[in-house]
N, C-alpha and C. Protein backbone atom coordinates (compact mmCIF):
# COMPACT_ATOMS: atom_id res chain seq x y z
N UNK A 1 -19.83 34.35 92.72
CA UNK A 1 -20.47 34.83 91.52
C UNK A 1 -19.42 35.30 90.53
N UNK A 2 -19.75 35.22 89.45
CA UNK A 2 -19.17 36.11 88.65
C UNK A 2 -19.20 37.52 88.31
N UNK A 3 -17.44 38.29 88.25
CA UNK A 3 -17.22 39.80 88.10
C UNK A 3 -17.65 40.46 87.37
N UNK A 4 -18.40 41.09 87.34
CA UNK A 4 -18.14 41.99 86.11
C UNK A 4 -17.22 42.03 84.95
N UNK A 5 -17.23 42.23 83.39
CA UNK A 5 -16.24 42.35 82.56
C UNK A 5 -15.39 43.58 83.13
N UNK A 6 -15.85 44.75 83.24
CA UNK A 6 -14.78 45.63 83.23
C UNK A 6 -13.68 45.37 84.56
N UNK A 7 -14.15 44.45 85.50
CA UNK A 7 -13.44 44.23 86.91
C UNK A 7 -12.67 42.53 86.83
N UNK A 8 -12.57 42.34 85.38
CA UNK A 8 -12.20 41.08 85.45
C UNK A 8 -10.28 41.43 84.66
N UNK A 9 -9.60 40.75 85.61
CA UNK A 9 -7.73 40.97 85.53
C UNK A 9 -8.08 40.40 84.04
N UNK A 10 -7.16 41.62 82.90
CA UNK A 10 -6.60 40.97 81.77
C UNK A 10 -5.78 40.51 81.62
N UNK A 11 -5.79 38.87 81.06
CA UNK A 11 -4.51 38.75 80.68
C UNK A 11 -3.59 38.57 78.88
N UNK A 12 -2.88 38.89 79.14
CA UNK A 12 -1.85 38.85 77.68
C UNK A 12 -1.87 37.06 77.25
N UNK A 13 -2.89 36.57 76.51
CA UNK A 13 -2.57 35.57 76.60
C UNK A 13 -1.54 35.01 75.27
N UNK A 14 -0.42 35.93 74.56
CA UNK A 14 0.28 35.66 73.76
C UNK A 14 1.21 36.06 74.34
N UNK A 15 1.46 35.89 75.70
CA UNK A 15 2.73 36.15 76.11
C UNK A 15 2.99 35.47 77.30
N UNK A 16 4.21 34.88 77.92
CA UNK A 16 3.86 33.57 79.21
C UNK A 16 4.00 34.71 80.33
N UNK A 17 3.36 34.29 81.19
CA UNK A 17 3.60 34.68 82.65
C UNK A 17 5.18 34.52 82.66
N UNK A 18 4.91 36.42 83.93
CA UNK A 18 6.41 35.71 84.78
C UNK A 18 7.29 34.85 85.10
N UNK A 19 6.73 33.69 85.83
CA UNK A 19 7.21 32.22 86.18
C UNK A 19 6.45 31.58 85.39
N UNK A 20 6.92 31.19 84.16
CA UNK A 20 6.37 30.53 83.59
C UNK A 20 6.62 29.08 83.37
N UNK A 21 6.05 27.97 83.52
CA UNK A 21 6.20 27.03 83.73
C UNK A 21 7.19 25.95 82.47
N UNK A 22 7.53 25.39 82.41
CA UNK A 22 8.56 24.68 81.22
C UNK A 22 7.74 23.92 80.11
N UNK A 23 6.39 24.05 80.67
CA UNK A 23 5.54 22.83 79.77
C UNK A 23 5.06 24.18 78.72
N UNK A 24 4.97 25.33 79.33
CA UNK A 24 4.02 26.33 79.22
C UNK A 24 4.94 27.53 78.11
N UNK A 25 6.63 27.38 78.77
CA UNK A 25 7.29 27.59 78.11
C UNK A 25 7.96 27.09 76.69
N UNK A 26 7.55 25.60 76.44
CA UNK A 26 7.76 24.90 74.99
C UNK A 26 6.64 25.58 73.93
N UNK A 27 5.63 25.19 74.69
CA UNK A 27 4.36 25.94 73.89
C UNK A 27 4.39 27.34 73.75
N UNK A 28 4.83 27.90 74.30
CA UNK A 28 5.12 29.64 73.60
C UNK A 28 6.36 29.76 72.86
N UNK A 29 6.79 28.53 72.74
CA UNK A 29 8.48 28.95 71.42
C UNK A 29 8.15 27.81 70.63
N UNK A 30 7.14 26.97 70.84
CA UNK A 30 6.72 26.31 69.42
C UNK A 30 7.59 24.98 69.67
N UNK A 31 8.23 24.78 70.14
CA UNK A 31 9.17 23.41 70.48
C UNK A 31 8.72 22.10 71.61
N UNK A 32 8.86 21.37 71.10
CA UNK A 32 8.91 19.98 71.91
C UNK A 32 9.63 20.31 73.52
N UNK A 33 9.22 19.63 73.93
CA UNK A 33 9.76 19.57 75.56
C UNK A 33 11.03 19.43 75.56
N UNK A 34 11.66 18.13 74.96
CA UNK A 34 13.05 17.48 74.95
C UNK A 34 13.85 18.84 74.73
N UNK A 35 13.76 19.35 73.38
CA UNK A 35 14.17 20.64 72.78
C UNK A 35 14.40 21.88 73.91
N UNK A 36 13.44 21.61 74.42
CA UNK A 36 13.41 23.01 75.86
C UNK A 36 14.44 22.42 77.16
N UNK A 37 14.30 21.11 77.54
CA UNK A 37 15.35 20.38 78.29
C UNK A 37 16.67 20.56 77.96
N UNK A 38 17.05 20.71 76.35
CA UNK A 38 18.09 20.61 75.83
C UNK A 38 18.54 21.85 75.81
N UNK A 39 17.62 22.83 75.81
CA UNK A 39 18.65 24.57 75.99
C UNK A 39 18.82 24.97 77.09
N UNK A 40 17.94 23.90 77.89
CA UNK A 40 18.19 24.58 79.33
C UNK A 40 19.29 23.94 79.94
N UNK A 41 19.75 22.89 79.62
CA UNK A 41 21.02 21.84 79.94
C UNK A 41 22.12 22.44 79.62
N UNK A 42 22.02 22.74 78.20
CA UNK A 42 23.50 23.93 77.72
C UNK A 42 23.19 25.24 78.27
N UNK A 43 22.78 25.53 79.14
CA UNK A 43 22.28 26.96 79.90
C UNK A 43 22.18 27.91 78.90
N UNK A 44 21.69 27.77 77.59
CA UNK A 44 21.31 28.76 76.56
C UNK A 44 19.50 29.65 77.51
N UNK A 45 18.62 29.09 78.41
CA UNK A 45 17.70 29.92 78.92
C UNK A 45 17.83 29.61 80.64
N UNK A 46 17.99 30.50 81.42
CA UNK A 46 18.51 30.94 82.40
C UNK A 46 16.83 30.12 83.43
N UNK A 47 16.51 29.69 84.04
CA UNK A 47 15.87 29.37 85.12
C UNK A 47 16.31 29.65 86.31
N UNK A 48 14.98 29.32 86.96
CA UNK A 48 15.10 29.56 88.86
C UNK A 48 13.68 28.87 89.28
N UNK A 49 14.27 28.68 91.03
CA UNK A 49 13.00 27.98 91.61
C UNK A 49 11.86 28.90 92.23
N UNK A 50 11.06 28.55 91.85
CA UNK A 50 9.92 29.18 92.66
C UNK A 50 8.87 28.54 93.15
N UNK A 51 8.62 28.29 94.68
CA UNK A 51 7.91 27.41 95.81
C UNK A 51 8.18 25.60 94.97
N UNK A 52 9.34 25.92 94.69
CA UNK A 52 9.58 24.45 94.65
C UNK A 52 9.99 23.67 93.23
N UNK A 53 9.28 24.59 92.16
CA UNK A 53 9.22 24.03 91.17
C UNK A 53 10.49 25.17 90.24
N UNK A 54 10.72 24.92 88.96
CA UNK A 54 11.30 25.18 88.26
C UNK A 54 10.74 26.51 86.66
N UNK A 55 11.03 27.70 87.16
CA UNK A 55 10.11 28.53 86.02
C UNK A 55 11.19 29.37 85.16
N UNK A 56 10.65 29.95 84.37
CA UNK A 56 11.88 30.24 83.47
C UNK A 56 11.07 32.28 83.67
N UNK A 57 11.39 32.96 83.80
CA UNK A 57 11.13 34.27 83.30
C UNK A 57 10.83 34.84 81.99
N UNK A 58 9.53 35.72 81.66
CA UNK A 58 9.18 35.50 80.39
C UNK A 58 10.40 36.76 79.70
N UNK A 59 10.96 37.56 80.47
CA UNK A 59 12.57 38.01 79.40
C UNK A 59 13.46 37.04 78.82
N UNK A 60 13.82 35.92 79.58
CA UNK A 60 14.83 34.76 79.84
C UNK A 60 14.04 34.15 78.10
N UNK A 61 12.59 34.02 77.97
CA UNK A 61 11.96 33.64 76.73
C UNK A 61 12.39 34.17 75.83
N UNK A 62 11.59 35.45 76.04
CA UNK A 62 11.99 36.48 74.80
C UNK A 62 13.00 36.96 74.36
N UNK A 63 13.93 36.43 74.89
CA UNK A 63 15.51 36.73 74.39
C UNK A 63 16.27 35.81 73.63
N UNK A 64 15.22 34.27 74.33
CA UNK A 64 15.86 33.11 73.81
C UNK A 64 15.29 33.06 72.25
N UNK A 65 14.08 33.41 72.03
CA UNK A 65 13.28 33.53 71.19
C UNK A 65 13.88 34.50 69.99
N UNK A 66 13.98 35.35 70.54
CA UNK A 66 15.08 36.23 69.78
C UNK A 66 16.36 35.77 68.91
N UNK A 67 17.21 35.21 69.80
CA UNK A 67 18.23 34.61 69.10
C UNK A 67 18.21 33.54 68.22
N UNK A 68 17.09 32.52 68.43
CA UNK A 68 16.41 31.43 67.40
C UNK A 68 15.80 31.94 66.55
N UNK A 69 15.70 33.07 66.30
CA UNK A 69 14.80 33.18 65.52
C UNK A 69 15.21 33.23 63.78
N UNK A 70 14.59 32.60 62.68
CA UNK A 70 15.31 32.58 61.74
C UNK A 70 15.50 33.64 60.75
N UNK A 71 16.71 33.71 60.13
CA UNK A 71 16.81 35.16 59.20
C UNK A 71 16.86 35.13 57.61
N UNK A 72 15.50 35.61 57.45
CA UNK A 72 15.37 35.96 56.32
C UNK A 72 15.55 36.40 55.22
């Protein structure tokens, strides 16, 4: 059945999960995939494995995000 609202987990959905996935991670910095392949190749955003697959940490984002970001 379904929870109750007040018993239902919130989530931040303007912000990625922990392990956040690379597909999941283009779409929260606004960039093409290739683009996300390409900073992660020059190790400009830091990854690790988790049960197998490849996730980036949403600090590792927000930092990268940070430094791209353009100045006004």
């Amino acid at each position: 059945m379904f929870k109750p609202l007040s018993r239902r987990r919130r989530t931040n959905r303007g912000m990625p999960k922990p392990g956040t996935s690379l597909v999941q991670a283009a779409r929260f910095l606004g960039i093409d995939q290739s683009s996300l392949y390409m900073a992660l190749q020059k190790g400009q955003i830091p990854t690790h494995r988790k049960d197998g697959r490849t996730v980036i940490s949403q600090g590792a984002l927000m930092e990268y995000q940070a430094r791209n970001r353009p100045n006004f």
